[in-house]
C-alpha atoms as a PDB file:
ATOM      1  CA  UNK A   1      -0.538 -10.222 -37.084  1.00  0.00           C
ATOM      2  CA  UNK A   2      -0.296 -13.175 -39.914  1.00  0.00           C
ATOM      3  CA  UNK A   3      -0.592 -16.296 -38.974  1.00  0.00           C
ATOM      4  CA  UNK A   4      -0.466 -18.848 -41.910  1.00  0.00           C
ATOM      5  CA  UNK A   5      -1.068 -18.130 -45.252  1.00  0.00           C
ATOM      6  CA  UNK A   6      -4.839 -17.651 -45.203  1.00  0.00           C
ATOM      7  CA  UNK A   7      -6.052 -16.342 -42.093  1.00  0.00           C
ATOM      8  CA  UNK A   8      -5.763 -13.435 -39.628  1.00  0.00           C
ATOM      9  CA  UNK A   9      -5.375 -13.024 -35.578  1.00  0.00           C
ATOM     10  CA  UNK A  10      -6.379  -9.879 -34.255  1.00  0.00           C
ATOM     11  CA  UNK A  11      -3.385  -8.712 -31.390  1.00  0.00           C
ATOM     12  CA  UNK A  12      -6.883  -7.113 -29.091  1.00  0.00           C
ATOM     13  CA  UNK A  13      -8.955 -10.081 -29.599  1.00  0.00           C
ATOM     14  CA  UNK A  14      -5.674 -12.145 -28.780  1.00  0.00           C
ATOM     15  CA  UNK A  15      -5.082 -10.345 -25.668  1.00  0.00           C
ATOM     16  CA  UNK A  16      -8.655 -10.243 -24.271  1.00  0.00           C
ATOM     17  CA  UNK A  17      -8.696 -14.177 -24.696  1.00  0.00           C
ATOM     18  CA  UNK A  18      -5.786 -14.719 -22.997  1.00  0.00           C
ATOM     19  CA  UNK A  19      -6.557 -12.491 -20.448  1.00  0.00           C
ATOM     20  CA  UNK A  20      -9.787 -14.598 -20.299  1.00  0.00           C
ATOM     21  CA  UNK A  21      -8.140 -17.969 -19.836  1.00  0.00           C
ATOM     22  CA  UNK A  22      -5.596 -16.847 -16.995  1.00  0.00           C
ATOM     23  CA  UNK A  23      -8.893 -15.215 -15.331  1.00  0.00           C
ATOM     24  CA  UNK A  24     -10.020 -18.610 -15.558  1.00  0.00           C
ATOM     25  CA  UNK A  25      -7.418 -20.465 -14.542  1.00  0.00           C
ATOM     26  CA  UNK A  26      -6.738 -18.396 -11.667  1.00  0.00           C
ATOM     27  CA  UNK A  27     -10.267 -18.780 -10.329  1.00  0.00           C
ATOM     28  CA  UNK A  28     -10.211 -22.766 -10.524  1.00  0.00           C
ATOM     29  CA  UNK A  29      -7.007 -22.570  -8.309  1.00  0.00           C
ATOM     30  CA  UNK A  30      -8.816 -20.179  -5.846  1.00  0.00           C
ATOM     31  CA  UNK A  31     -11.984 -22.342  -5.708  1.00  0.00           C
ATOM     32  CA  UNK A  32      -9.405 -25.422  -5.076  1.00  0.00           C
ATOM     33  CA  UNK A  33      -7.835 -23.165  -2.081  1.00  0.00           C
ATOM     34  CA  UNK A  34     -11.123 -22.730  -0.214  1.00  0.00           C
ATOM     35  CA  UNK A  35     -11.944 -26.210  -0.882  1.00  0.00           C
ATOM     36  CA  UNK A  36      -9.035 -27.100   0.739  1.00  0.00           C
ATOM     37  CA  UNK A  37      -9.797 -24.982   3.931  1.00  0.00           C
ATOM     38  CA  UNK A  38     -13.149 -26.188   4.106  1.00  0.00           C
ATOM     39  CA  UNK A  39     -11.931 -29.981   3.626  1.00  0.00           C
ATOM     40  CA  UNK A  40     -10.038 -29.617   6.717  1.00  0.00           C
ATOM     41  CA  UNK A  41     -12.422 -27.760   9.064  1.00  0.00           C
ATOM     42  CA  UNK A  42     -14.630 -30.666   8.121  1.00  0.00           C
ATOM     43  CA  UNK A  43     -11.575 -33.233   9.330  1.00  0.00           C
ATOM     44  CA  UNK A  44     -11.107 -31.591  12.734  1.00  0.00           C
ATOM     45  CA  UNK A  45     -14.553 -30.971  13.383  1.00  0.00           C
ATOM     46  CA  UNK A  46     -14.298 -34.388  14.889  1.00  0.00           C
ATOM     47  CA  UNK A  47     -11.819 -33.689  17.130  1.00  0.00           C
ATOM     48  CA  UNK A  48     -12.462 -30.611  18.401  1.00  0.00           C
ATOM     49  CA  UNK A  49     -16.018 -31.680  19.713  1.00  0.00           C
ATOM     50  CA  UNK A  50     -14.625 -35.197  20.946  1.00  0.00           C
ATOM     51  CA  UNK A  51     -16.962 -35.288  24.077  1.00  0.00           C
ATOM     52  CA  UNK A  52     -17.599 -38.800  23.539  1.00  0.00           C
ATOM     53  CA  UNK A  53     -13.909 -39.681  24.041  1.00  0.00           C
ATOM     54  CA  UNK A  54     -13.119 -37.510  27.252  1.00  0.00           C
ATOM     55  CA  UNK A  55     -16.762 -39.217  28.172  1.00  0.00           C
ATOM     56  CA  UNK A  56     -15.193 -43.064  27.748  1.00  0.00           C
ATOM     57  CA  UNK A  57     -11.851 -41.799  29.244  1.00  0.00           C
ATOM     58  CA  UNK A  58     -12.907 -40.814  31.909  1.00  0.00           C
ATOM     59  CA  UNK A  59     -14.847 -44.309  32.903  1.00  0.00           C
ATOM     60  CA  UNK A  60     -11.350 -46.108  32.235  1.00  0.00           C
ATOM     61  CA  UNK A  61      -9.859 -43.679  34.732  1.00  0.00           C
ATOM     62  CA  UNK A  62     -12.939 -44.086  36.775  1.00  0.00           C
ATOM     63  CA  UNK A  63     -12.728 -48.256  36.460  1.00  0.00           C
ATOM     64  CA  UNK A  64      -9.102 -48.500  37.537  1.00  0.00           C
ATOM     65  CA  UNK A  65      -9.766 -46.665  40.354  1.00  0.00           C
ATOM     66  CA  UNK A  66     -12.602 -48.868  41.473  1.00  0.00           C
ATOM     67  CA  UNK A  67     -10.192 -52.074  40.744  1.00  0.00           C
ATOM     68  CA  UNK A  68      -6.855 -50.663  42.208  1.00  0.00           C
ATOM     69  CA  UNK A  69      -8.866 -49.733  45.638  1.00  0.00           C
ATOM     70  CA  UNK A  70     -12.035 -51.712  46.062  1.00  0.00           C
ATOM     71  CA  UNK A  71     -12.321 -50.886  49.726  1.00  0.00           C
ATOM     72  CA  UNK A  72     -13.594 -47.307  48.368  1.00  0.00           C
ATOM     73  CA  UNK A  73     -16.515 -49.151  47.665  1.00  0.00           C
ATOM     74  CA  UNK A  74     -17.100 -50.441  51.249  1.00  0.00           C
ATOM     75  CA  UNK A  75     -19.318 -48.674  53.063  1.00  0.00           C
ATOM     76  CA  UNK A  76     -19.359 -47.832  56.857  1.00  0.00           C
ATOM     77  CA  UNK A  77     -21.834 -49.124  58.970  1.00  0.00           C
ATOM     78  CA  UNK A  78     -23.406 -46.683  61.111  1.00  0.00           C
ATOM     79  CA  UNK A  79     -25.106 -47.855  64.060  1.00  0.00           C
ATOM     80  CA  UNK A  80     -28.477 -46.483  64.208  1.00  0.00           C
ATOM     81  CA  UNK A  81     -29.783 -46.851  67.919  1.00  0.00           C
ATOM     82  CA  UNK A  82     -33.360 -47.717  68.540  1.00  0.00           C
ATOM     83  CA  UNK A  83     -35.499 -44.897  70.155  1.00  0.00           C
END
């Protein structure tokens, strides 16, 4: 094939380096795919292993139930008779 006046593009070399670029360009979007994947397992990683938050949730819970009943907290006296 002619291209200009003065120099010449082979068709096989033509195809092999597009073939070459769209090789290219669909490995960069690949590489952005797992990135993506990997970008959110890292974001709800968090969340999935959010022991510290069930931890503090659970002394709220355990906090209003000392302040809404207090007389939990009051313990029996037991008589203990002298031998």
């Amino acid at each position: 094939v002619e291209a200009g006046e003065d120099y010449w593009i082979d068709e096989e070399e033509m195809k092999k380096s597009l073939e070459r670029k769209h090789a290219i360009k669909n490995r960069q979007s690949m590489e952005g795919e797992i990135s993506q994947q990997k970008l959110r397992d890292e974001v709800v990683a968090p969340y999935k292993q959010n022991w510290i938050g069930y931890f503090s949730v659970f002394i709220v819970v355990l906090a209003t139930i000392v302040t809404q009943f207090p007389e939990l907290l009051n313990t029996p006296l037991i008589p203990i008779p002298d031998l």
